[in-house]
N, C-alpha and C. Protein backbone atom coordinates (compact mmCIF):
# COMPACT_ATOMS: atom_id res chain seq x y z
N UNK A 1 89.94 115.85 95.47
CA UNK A 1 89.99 115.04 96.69
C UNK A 1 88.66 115.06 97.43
N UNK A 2 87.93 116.19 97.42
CA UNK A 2 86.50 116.21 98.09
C UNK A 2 85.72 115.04 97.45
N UNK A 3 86.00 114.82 96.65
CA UNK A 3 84.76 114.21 95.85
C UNK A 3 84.86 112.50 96.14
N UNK A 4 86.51 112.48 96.45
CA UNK A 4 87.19 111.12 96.70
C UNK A 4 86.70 110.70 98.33
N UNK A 5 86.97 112.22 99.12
CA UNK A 5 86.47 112.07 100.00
C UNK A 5 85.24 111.49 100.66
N UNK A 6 84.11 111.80 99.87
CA UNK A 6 82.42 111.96 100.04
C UNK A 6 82.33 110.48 99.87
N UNK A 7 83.10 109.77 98.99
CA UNK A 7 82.66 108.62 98.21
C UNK A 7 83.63 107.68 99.42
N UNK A 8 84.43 107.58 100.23
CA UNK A 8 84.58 107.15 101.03
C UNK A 8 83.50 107.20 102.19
N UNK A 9 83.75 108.41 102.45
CA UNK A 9 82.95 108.39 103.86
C UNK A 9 81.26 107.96 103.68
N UNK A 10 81.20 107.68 102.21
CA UNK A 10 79.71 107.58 102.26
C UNK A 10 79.62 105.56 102.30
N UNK A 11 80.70 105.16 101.97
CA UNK A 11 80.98 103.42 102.15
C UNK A 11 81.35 102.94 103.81
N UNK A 12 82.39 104.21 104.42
CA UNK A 12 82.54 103.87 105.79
C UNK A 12 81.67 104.20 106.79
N UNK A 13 80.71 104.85 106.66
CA UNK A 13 79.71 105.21 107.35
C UNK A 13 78.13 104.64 106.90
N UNK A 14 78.61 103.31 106.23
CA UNK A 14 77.37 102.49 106.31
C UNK A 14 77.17 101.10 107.36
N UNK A 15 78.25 101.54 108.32
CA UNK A 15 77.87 100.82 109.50
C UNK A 15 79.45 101.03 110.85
N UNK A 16 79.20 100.75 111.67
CA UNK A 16 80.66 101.04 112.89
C UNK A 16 81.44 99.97 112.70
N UNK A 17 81.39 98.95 112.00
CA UNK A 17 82.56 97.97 112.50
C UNK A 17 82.85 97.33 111.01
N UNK A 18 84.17 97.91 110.41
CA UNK A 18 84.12 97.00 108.69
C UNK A 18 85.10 95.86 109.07
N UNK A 19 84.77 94.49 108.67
CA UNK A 19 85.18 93.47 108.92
C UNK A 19 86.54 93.41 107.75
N UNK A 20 87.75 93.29 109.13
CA UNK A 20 89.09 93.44 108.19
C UNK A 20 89.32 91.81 107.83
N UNK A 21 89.29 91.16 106.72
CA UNK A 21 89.61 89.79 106.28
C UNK A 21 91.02 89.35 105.92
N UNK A 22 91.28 88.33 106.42
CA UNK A 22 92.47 87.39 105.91
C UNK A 22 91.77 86.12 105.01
N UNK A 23 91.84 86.17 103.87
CA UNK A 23 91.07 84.80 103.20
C UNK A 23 92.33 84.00 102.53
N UNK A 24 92.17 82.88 102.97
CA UNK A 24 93.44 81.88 103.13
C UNK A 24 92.99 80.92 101.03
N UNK A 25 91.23 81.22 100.92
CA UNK A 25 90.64 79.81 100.00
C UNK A 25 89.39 80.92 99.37
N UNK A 26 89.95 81.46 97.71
CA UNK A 26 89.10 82.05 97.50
C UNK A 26 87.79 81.86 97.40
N UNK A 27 87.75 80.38 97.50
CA UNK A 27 86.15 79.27 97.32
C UNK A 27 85.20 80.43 98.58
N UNK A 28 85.84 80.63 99.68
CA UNK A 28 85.05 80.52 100.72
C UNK A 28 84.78 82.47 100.64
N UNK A 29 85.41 83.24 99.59
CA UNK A 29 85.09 84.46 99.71
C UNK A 29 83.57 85.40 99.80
N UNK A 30 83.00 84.43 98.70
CA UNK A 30 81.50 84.58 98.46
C UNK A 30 80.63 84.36 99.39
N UNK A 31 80.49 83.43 100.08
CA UNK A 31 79.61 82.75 101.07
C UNK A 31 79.89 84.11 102.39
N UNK A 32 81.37 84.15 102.39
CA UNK A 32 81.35 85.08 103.91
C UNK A 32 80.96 86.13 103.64
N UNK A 33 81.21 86.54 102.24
CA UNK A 33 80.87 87.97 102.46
C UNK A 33 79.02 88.80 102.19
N UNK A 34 78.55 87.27 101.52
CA UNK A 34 77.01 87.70 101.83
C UNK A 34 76.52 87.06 103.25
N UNK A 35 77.56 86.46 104.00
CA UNK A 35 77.32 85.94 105.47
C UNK A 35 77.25 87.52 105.81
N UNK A 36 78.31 88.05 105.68
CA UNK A 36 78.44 89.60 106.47
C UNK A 36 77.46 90.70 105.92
N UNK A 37 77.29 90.99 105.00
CA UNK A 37 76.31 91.31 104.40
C UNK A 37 74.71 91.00 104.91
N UNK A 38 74.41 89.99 104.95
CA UNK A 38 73.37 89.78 105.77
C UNK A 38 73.02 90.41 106.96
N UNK A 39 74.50 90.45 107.75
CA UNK A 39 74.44 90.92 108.90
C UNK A 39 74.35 92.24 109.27
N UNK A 40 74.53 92.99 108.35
CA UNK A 40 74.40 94.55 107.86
C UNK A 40 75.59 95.12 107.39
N UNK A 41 76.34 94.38 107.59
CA UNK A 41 77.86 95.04 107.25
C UNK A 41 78.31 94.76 105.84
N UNK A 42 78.15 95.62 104.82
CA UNK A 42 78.35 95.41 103.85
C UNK A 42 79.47 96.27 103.46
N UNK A 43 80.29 97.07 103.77
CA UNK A 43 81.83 97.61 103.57
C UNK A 43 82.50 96.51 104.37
N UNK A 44 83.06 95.91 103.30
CA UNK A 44 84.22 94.68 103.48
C UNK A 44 85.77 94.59 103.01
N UNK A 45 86.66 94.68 103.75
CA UNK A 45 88.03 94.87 103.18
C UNK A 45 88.54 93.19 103.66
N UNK A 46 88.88 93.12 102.21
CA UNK A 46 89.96 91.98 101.81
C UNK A 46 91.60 92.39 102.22
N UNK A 47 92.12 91.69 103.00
CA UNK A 47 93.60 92.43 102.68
C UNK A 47 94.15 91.42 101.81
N UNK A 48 95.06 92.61 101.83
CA UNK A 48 96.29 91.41 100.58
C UNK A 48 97.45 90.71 101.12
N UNK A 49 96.78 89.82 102.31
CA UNK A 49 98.09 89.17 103.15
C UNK A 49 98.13 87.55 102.12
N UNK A 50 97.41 86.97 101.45
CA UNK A 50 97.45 85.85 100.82
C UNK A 50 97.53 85.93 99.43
N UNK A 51 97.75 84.72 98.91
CA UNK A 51 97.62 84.68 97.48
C UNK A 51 96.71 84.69 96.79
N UNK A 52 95.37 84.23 97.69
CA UNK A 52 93.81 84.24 97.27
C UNK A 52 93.11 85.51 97.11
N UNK A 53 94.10 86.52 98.05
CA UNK A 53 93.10 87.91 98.17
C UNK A 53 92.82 88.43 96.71
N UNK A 54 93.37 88.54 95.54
CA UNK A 54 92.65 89.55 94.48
C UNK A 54 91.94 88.31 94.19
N UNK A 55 91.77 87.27 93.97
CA UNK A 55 90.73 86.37 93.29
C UNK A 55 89.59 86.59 94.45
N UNK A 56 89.70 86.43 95.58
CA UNK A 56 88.68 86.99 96.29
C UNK A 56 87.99 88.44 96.11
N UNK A 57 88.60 89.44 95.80
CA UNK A 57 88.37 90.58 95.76
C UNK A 57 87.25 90.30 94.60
N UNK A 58 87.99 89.96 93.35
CA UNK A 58 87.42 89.86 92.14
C UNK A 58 85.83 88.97 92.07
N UNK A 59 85.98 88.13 93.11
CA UNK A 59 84.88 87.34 93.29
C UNK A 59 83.12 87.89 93.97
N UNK A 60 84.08 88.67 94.63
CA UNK A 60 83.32 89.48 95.90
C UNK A 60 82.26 90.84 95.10
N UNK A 61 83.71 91.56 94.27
CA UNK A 61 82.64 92.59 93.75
C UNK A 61 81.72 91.97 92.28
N UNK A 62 82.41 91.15 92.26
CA UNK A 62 81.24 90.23 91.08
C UNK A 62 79.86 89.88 91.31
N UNK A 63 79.75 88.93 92.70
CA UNK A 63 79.00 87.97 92.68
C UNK A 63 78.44 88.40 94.11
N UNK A 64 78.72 89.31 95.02
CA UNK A 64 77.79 89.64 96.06
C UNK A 64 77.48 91.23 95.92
N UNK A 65 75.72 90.81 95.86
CA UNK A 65 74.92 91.77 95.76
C UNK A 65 74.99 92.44 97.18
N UNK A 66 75.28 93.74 97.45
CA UNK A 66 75.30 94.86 98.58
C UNK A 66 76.74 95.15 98.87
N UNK A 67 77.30 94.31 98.43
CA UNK A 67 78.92 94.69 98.71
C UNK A 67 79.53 95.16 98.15
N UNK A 68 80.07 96.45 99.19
CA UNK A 68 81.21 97.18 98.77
C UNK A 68 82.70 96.76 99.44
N UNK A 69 83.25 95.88 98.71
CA UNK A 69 84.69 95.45 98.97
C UNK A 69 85.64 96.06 98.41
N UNK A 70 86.52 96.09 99.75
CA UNK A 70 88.16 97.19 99.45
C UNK A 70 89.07 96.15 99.34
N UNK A 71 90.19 96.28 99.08
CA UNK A 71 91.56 95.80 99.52
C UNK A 71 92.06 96.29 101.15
N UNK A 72 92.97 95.43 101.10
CA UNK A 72 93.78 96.73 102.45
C UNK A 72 95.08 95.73 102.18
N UNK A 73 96.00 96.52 103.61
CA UNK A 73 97.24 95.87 103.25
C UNK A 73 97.97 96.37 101.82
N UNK A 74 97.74 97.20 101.77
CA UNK A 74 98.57 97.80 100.11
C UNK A 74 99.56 98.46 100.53
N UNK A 75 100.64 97.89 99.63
CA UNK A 75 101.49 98.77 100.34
C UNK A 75 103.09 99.52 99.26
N UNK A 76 101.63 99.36 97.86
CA UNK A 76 102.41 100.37 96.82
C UNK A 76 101.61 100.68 95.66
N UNK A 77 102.30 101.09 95.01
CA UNK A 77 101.25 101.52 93.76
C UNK A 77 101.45 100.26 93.13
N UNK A 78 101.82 99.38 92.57
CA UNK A 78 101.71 97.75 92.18
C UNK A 78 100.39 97.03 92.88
N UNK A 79 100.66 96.92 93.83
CA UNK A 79 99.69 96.38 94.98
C UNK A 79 98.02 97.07 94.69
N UNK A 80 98.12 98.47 94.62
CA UNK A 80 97.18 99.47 94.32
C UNK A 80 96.40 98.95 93.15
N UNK A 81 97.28 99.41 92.00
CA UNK A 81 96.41 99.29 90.95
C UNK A 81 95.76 97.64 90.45
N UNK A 82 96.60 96.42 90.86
CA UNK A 82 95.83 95.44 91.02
C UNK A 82 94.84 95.17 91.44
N UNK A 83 94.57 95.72 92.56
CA UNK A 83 93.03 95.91 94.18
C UNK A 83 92.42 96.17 93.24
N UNK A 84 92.49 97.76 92.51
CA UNK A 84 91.60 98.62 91.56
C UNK A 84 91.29 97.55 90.45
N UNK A 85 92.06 96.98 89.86
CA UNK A 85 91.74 96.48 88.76
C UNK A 85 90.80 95.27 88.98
N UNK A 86 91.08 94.65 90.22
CA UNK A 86 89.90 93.43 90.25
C UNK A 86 88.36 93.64 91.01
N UNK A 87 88.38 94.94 91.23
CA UNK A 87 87.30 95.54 91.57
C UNK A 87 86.81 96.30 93.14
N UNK A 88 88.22 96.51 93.47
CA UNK A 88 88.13 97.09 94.95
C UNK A 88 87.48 98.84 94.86
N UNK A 89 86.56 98.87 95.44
CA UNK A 89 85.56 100.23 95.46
C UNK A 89 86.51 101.46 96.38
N UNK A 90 87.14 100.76 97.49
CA UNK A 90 88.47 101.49 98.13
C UNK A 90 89.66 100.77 98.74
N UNK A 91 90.48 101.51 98.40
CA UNK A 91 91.52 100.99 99.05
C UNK A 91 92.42 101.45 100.97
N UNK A 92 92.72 100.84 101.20
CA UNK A 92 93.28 101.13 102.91
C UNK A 92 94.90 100.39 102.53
N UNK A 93 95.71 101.20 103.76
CA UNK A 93 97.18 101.03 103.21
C UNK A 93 97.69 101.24 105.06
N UNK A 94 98.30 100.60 105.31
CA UNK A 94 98.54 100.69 106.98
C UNK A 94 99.64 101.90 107.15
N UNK A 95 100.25 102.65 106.56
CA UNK A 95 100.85 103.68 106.56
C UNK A 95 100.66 104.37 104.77
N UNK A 96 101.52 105.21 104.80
CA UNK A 96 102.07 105.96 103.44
C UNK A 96 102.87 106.36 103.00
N UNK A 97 103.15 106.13 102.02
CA UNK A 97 104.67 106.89 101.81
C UNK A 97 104.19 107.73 100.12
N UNK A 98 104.93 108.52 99.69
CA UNK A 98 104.75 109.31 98.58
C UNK A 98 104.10 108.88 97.38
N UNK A 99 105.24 107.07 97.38
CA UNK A 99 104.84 106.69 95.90
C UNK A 99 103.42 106.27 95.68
N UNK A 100 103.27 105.60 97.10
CA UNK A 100 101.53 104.88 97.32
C UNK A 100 100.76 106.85 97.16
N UNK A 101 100.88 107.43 97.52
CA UNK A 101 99.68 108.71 97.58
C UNK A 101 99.72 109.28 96.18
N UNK A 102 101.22 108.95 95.28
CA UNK A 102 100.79 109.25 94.10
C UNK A 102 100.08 108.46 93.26
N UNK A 103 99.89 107.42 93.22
CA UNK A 103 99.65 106.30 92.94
C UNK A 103 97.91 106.26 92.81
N UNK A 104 97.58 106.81 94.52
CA UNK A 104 96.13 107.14 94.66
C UNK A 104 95.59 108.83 93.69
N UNK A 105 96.21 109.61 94.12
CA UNK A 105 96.34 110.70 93.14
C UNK A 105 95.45 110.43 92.14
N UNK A 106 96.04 109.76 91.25
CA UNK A 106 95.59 109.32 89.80
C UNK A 106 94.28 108.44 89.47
N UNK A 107 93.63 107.90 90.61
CA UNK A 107 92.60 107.23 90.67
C UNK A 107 91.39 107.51 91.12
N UNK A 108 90.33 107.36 90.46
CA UNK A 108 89.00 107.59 91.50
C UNK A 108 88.85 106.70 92.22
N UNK A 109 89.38 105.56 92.84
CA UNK A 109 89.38 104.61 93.92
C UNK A 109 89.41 105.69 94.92
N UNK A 110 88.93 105.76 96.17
CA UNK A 110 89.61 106.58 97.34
C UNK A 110 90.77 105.38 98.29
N UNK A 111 91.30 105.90 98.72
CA UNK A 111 92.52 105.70 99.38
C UNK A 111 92.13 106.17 101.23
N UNK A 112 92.21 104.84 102.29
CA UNK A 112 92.17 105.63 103.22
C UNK A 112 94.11 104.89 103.96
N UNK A 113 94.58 105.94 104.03
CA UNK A 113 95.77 105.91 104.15
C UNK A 113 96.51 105.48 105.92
N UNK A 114 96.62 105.27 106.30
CA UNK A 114 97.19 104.67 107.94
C UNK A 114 98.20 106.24 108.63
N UNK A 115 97.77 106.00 109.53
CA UNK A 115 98.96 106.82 110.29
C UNK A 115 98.81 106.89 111.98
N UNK A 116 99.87 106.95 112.21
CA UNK A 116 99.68 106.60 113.77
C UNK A 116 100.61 107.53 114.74
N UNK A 117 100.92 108.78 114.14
CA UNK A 117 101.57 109.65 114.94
C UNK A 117 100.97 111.26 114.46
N UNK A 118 101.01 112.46 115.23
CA UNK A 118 100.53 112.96 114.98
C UNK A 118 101.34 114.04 113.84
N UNK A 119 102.69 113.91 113.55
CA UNK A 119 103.28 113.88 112.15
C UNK A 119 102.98 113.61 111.15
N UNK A 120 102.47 112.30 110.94
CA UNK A 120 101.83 111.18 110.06
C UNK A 120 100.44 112.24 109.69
N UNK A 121 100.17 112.15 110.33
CA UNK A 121 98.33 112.77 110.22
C UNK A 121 98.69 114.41 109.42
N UNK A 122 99.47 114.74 110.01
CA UNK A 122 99.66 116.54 109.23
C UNK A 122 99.95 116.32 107.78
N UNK A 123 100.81 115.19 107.71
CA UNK A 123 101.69 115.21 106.22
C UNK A 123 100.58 115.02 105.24
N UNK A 124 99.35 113.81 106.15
CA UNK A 124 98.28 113.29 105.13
C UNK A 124 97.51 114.56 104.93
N UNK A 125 97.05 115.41 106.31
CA UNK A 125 96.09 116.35 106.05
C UNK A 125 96.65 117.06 104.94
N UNK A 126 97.87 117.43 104.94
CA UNK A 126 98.76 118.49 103.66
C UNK A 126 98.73 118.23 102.21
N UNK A 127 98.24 116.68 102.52
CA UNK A 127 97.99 115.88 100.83
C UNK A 127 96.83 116.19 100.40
N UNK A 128 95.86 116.57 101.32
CA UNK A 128 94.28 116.74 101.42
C UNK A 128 93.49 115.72 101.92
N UNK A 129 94.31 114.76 102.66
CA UNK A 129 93.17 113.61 103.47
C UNK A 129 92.59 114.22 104.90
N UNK A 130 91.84 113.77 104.57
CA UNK A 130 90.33 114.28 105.94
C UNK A 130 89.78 112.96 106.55
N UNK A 131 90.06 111.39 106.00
CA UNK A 131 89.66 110.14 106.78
C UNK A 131 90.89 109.62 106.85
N UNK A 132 91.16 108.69 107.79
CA UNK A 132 92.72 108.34 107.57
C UNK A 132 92.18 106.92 108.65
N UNK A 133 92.84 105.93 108.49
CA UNK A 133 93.04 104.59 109.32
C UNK A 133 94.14 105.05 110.46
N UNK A 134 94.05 104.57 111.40
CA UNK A 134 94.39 104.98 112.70
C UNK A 134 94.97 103.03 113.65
N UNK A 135 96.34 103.11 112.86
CA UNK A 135 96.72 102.11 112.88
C UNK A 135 98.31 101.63 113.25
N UNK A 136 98.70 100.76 114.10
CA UNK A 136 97.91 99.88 114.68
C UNK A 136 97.10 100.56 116.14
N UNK A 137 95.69 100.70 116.77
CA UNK A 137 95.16 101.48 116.96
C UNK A 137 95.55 101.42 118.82
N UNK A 138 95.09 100.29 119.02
CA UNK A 138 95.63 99.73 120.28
C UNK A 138 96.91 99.71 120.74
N UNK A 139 97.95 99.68 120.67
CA UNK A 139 99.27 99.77 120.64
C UNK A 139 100.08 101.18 120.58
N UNK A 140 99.09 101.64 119.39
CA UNK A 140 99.43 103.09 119.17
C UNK A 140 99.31 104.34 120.43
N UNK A 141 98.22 103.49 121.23
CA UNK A 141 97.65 104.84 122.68
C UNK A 141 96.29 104.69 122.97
N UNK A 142 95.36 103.74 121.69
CA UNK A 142 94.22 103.54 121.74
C UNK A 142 93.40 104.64 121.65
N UNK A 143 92.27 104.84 122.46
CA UNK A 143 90.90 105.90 122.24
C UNK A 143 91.38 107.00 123.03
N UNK A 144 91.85 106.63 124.19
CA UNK A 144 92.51 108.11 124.88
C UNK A 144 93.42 108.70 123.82
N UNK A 145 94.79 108.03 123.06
CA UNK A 145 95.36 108.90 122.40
C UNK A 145 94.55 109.76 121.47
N UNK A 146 93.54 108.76 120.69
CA UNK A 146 92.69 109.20 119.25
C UNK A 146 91.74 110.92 120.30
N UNK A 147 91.12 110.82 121.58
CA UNK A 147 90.13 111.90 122.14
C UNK A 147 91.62 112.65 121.95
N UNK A 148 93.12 112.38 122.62
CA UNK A 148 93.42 113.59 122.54
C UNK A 148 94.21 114.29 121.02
N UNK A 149 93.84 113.70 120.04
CA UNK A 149 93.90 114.39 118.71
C UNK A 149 92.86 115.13 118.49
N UNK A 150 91.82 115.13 119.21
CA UNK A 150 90.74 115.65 118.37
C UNK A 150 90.77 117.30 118.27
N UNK A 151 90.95 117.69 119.56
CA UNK A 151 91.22 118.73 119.18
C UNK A 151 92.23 119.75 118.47
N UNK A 152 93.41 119.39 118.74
CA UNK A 152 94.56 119.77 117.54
C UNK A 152 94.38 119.53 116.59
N UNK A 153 93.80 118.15 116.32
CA UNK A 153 93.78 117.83 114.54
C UNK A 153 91.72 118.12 114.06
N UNK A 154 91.62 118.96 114.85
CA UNK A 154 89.66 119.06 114.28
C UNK A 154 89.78 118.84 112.91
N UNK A 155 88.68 118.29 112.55
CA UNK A 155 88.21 117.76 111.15
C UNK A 155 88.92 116.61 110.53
N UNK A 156 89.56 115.90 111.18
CA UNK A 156 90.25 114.85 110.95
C UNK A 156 89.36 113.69 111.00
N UNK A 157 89.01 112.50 110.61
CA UNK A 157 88.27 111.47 110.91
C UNK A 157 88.80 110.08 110.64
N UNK A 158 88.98 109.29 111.61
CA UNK A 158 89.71 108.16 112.02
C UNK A 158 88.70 106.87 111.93
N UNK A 159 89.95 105.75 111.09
CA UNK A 159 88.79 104.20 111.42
C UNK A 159 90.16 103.57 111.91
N UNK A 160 89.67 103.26 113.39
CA UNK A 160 91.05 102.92 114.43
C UNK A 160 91.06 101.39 113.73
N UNK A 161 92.13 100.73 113.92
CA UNK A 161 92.60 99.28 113.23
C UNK A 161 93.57 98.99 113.78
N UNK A 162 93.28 97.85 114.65
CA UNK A 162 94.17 97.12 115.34
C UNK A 162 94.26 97.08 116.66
N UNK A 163 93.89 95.39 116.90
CA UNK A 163 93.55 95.41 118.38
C UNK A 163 92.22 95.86 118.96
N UNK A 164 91.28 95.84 118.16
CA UNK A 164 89.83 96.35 118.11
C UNK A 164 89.17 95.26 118.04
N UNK A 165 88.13 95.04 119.48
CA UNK A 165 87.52 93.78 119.72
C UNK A 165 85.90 94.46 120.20
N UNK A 166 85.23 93.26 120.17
CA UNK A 166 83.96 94.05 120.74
C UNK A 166 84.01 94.06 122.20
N UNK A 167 84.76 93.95 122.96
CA UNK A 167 85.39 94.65 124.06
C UNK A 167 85.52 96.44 124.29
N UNK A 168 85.96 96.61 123.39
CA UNK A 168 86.63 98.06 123.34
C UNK A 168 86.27 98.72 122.22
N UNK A 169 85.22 98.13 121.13
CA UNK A 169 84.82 99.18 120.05
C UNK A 169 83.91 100.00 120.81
N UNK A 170 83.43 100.43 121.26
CA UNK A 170 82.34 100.76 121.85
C UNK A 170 82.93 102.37 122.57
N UNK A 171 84.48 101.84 122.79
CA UNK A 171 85.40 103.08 123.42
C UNK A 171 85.79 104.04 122.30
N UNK A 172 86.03 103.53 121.36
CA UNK A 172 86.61 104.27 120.16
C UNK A 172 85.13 104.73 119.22
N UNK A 173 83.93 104.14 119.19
CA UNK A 173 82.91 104.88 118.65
C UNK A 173 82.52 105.90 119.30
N UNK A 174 82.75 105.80 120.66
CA UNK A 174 82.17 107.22 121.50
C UNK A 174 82.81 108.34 121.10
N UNK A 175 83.79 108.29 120.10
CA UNK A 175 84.45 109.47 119.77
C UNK A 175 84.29 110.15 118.68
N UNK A 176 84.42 111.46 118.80
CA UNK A 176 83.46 112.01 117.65
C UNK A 176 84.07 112.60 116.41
N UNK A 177 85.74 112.22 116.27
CA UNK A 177 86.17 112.08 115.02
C UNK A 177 86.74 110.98 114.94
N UNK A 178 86.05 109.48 115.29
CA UNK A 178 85.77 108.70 114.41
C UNK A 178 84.52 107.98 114.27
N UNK A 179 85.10 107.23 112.39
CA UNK A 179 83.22 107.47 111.90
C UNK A 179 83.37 105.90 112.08
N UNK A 180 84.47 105.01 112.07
CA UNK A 180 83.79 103.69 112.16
C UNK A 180 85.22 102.53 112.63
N UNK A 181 84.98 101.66 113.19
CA UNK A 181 86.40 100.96 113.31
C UNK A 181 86.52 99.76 112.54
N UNK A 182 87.50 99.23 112.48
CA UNK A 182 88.33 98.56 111.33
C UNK A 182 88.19 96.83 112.58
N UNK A 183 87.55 95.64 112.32
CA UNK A 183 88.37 94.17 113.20
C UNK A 183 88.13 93.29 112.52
N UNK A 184 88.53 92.28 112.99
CA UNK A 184 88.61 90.80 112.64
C UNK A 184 87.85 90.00 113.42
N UNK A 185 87.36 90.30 114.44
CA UNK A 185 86.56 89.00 115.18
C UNK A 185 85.12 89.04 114.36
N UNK A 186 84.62 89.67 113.51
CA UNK A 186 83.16 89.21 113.39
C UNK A 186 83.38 88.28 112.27
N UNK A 187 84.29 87.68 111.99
CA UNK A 187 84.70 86.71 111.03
C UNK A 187 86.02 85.64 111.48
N UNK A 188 86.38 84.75 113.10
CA UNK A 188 86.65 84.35 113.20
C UNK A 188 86.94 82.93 111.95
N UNK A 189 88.25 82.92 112.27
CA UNK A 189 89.37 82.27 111.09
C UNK A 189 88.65 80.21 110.87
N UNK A 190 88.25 80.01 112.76
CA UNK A 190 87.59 78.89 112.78
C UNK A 190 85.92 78.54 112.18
N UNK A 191 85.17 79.95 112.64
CA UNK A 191 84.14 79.77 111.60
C UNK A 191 84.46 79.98 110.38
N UNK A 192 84.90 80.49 109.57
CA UNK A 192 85.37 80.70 108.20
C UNK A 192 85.67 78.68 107.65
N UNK A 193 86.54 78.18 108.27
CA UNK A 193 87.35 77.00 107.82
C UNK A 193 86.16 76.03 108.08
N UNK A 194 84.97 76.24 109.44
CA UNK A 194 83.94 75.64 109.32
C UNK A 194 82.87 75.88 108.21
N UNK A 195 82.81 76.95 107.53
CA UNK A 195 81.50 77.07 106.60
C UNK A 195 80.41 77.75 107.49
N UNK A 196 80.39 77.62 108.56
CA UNK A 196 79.80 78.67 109.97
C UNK A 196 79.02 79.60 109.30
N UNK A 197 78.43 80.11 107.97
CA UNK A 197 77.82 81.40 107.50
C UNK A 197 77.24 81.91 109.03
N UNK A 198 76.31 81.19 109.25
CA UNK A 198 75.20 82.12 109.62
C UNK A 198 75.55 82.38 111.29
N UNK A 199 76.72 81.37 112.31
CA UNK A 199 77.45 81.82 112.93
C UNK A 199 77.66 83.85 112.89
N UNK A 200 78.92 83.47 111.75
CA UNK A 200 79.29 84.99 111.03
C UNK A 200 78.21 85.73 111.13
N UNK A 201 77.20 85.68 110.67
CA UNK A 201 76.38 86.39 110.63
C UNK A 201 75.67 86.56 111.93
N UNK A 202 75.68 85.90 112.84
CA UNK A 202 75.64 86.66 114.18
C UNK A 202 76.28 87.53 114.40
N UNK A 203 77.68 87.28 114.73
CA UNK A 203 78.77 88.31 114.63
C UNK A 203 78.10 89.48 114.38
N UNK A 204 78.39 89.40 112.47
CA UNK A 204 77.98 90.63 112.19
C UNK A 204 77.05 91.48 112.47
N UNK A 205 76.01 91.36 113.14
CA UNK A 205 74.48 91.48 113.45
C UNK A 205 75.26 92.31 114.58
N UNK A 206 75.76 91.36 115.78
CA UNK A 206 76.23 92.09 116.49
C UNK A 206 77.07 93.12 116.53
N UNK A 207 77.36 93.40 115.70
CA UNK A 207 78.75 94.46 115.28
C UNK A 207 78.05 95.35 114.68
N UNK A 208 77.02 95.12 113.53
CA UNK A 208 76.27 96.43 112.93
C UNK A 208 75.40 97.59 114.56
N UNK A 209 74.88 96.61 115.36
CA UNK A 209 74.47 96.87 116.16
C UNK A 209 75.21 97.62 117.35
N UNK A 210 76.51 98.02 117.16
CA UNK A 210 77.26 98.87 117.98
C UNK A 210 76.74 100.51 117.66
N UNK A 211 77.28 100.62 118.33
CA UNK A 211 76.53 102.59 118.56
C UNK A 211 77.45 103.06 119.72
N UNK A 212 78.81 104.22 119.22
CA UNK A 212 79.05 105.35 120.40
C UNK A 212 78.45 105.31 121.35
């Protein structure tokens, strides 16, 4: 698991804000994601809310140079080993349950697993997770709840997801067990359907450019 570990935290800590995607038209996967890329943000998670997402996935770790694209939205070992198979570098799962952690077990993909109670977080630490998605993040208690885990759960490290705007990332980076947050606005759904690259790539610019 250390080793699964390192190889995560060394993809989520290549910038504060990984752009969580809904891609509706795998055509348009390529273009956004060296849009984002450009912008410095090159850890990119695809979820698997559409039918396009593994052809996107597959497209993404093909054909854009700097990108490291995950899945997310997994939410079994089926789901899993597909991500893996079309070329997802990691996977994210908005909770966990046994079959998904065995599932990861068996893979050198790393797995960053969801949890949003402080139950949730022990069961993962007991599996041997040390990064965990912190989800849905806003809803859940936000940055005050996440400061007051830190100390009960030391060595724990959180990428909060959900409800994370550039409003309020800025609250959740100031915290010092977590290494990066999880949104959707640096890839608005209307620039996407416009072709907007370099829009996006403001965004992203702006989002690499966050700092605790």
């Amino acid at each position: 698991m250390g080793e699964k570990t390192e190889k995560l935290l060394s993809i989520l800590k290549l910038q504060p804000v990984v752009p969580v995607l809904i891609v509706e038209d795998a055509a348009s996967a390529v273009p956004l994601a060296r849009a984002l890329v450009a912008g410095g943000l090159k850890a990119i998670e695809i979820t698997m809310r559409t039918p396009a997402a593994l052809d996107a996935v597959r497209a993404v770790a093909a054909e854009v140079e700097g990108a490291h694209v995950g899945a997310g939205t997994i939410l079994n070992p089926a789901h899993f080993e597909a991500a893996v198979a079309a070329g997802s570098t990691f996977i994210v799962s908005p909770g966990a349950t046994q079959e998904l952690l065995d599932a990861a077990r068996g893979s050198a993909v790393p797995l960053l697993p969801g949890a949003a109670t402080v139950s949730e977080v022990m069961a993962l630490r007991e599996e041997g997770y040390q990064v965990m998605k912190f989800f849905p993040a806003e809803q859940a208690g936000g940055a005050a709840y996440l400061k007051a885990l830190g100390s009960p759960l030391a060595g724990t490290l959180f990428c909060p997801t959900g409800g994370v705007s550039l409003k309020n990332a800025k609250d959740y980076l100031g915290l010092p067990n977590v290494v990066c947050v999880g949104g959707s606005w640096v890839a608005p759904k209307e620039l996407v359907q416009a072709g907007d690259w370099a829009g996006i790539t403001r965004l992203a610019a702006e989002a690499a450019a966050l700092r605790g």
